[in-house]
Protein backbone atom coordinates (compact mmCIF):
# COMPACT_ATOMS: atom_id res chain seq x y z
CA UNK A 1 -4.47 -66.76 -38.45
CA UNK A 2 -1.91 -69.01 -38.07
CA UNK A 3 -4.63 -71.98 -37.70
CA UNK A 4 -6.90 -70.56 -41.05
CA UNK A 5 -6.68 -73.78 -42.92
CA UNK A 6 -8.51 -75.59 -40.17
CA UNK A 7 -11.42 -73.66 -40.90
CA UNK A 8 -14.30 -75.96 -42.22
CA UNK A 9 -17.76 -74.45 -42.97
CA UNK A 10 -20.14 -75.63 -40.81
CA UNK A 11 -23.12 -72.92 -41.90
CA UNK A 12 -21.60 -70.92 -39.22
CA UNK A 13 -20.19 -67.43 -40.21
CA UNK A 14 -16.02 -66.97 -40.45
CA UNK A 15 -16.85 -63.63 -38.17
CA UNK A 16 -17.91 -66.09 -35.36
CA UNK A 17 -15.07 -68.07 -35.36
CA UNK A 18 -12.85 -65.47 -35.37
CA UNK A 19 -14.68 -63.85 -32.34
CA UNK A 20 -15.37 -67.18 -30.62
CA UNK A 21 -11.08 -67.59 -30.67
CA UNK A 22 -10.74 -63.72 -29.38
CA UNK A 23 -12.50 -64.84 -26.98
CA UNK A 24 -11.25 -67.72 -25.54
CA UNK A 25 -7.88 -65.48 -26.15
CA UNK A 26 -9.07 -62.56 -23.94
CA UNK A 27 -10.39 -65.86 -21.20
CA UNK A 28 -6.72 -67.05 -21.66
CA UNK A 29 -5.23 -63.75 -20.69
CA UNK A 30 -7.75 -62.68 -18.21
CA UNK A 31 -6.38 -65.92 -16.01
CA UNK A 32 -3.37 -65.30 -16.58
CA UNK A 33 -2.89 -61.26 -16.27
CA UNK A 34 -4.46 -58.69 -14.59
CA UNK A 35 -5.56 -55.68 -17.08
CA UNK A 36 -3.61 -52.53 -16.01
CA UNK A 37 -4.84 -48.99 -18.02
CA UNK A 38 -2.58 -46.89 -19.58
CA UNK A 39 -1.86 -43.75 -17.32
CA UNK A 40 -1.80 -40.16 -18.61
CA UNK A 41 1.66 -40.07 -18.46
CA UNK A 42 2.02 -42.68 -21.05
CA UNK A 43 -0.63 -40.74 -23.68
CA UNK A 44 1.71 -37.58 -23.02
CA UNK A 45 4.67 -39.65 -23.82
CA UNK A 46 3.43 -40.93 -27.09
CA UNK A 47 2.40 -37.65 -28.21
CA UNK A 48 -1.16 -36.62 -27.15
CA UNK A 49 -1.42 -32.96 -26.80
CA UNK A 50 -4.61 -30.75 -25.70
CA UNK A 51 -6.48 -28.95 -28.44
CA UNK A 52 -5.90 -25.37 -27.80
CA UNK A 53 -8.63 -23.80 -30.37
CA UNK A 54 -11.51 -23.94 -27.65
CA UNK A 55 -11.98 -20.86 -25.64
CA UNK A 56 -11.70 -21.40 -21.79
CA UNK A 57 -14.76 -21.71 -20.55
CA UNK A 58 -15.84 -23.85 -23.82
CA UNK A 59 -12.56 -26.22 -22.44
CA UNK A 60 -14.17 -25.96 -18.88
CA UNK A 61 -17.52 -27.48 -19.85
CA UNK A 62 -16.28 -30.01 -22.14
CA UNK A 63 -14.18 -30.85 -19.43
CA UNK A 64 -16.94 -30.94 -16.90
CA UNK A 65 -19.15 -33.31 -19.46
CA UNK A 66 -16.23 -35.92 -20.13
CA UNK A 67 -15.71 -36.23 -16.53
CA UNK A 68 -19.74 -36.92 -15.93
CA UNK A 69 -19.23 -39.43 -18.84
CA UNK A 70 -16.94 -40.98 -17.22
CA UNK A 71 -17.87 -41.14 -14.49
CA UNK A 72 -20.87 -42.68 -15.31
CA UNK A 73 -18.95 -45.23 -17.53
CA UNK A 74 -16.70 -46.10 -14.49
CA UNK A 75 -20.20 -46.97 -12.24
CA UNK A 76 -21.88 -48.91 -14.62
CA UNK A 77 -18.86 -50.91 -15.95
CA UNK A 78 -18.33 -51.44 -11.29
CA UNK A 79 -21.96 -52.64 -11.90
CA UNK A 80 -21.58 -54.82 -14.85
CA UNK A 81 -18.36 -56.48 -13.38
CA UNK A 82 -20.18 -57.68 -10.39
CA UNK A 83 -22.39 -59.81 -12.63
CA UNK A 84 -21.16 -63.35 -13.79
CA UNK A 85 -18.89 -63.55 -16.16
CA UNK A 86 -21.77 -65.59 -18.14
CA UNK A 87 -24.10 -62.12 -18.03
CA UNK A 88 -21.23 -59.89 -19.09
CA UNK A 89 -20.00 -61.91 -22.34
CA UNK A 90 -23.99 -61.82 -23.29
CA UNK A 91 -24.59 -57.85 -22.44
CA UNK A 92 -21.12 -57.48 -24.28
CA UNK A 93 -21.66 -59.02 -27.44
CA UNK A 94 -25.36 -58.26 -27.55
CA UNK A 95 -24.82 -54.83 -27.03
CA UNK A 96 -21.22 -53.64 -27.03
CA UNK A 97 -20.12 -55.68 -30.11
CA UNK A 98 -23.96 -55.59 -31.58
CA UNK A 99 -24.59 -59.12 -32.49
CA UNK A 100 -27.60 -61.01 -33.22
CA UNK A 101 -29.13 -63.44 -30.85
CA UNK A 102 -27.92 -66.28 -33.39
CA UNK A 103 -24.44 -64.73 -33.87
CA UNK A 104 -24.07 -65.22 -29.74
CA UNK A 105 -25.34 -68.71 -29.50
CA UNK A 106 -23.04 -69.66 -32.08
CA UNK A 107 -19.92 -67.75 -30.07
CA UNK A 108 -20.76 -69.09 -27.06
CA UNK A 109 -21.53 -72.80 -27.95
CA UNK A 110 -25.18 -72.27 -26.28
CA UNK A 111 -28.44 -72.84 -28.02
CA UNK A 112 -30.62 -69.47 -29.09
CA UNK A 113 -33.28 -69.52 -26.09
CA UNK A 114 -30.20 -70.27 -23.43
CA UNK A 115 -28.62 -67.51 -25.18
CA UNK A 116 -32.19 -65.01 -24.75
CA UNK A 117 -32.48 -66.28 -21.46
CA UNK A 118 -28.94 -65.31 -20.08
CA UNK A 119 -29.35 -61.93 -21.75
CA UNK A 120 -32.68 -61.49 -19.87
CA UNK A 121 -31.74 -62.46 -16.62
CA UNK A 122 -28.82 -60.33 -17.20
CA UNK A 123 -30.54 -57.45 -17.63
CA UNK A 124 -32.79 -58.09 -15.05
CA UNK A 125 -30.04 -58.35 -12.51
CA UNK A 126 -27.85 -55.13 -13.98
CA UNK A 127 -31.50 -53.01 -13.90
CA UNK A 128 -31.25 -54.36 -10.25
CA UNK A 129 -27.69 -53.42 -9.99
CA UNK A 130 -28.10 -50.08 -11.37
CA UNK A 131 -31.00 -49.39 -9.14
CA UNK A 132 -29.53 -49.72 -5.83
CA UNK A 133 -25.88 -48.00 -6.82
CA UNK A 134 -27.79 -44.80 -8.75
CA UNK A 135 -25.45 -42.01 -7.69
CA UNK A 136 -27.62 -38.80 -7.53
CA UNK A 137 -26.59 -35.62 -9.63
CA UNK A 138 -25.86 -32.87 -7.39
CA UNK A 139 -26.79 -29.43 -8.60
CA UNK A 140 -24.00 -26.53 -8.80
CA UNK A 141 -21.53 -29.28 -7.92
CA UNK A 142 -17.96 -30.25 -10.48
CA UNK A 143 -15.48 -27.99 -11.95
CA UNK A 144 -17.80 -25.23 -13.76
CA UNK A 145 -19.01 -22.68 -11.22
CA UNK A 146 -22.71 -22.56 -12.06
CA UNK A 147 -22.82 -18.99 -12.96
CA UNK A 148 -19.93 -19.81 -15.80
CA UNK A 149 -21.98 -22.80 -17.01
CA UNK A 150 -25.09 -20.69 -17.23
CA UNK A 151 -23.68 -17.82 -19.77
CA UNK A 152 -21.85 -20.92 -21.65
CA UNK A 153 -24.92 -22.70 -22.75
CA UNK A 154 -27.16 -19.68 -22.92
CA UNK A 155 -24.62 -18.14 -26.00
């Protein structure tokens, strides 16, 4: 904000600049810091309490479904970090941040069909990616015994 004035329209969108400085902010940081996630601990601390209006076994499954969602999460965010960093900002604001195919070139600096291309290859490579880490579901297997899970979903 502090650098607003400079702005000059250029028939490119104010949004865009904003997100082209984010991120060469978030580039800036990334060299210089390594990201570290907030722990538990820390959401107890600032207040975050568990819902207790759920019955039990209703807590159990919900439970058992965040942990499969993140746990998917975790493997294809592994996946998508092993890309280069040129595939992920493309997936990212393609997908992520939902921007058009114009709206990237112009973040980036890159012309439309560079921009296409990168996201294509990109995809190409993470459907590769994907592929060859696919973790198989294992029946009966997690936190719900099977025979709870059963007479949860059947009610």
């Amino acid at each position: 904000m502090t650098n607003i004035h400079k702005f000059k329209w250029k028939g490119i969108s104010i949004s865009n600049w904003f997100y082209k400085i984010a991120l060469n902010e978030i580039r800036m940081y990334q060299r210089k810091n390594k990201y570290q996630p907030a722990s538990l601990e820390a959401l107890f601390e600032d207040g975050f309490e568990v819902a207790d209006e759920y019955e039990f076994t209703q807590e159990l499954i919900d439970a058992q479904d965040a942990l499969n969602r993140q746990a998917q999460y975790i493997q294809a965010r592994a996946v998508l970090l092993k890309l280069p960093l040129k595939y992920q900002e493309v997936i990212t604001l393609r997908f992520a941040e939902e921007k058009k195919i114009s709206d990237i070139a112009q973040i980036l600096d890159k012309k439309e069909g560079t921009v296409k291309s990168l996201l294509s290859r990109a995809l190409t490579k993470l459907r590769k990616e994907l592929e060859q880490s696919a973790v198989q579901p294992n029946a009966g297997t997690g936190i719900i015994p099977s025979a709870i899970g059963q007479e949860a979903y059947e009610e």
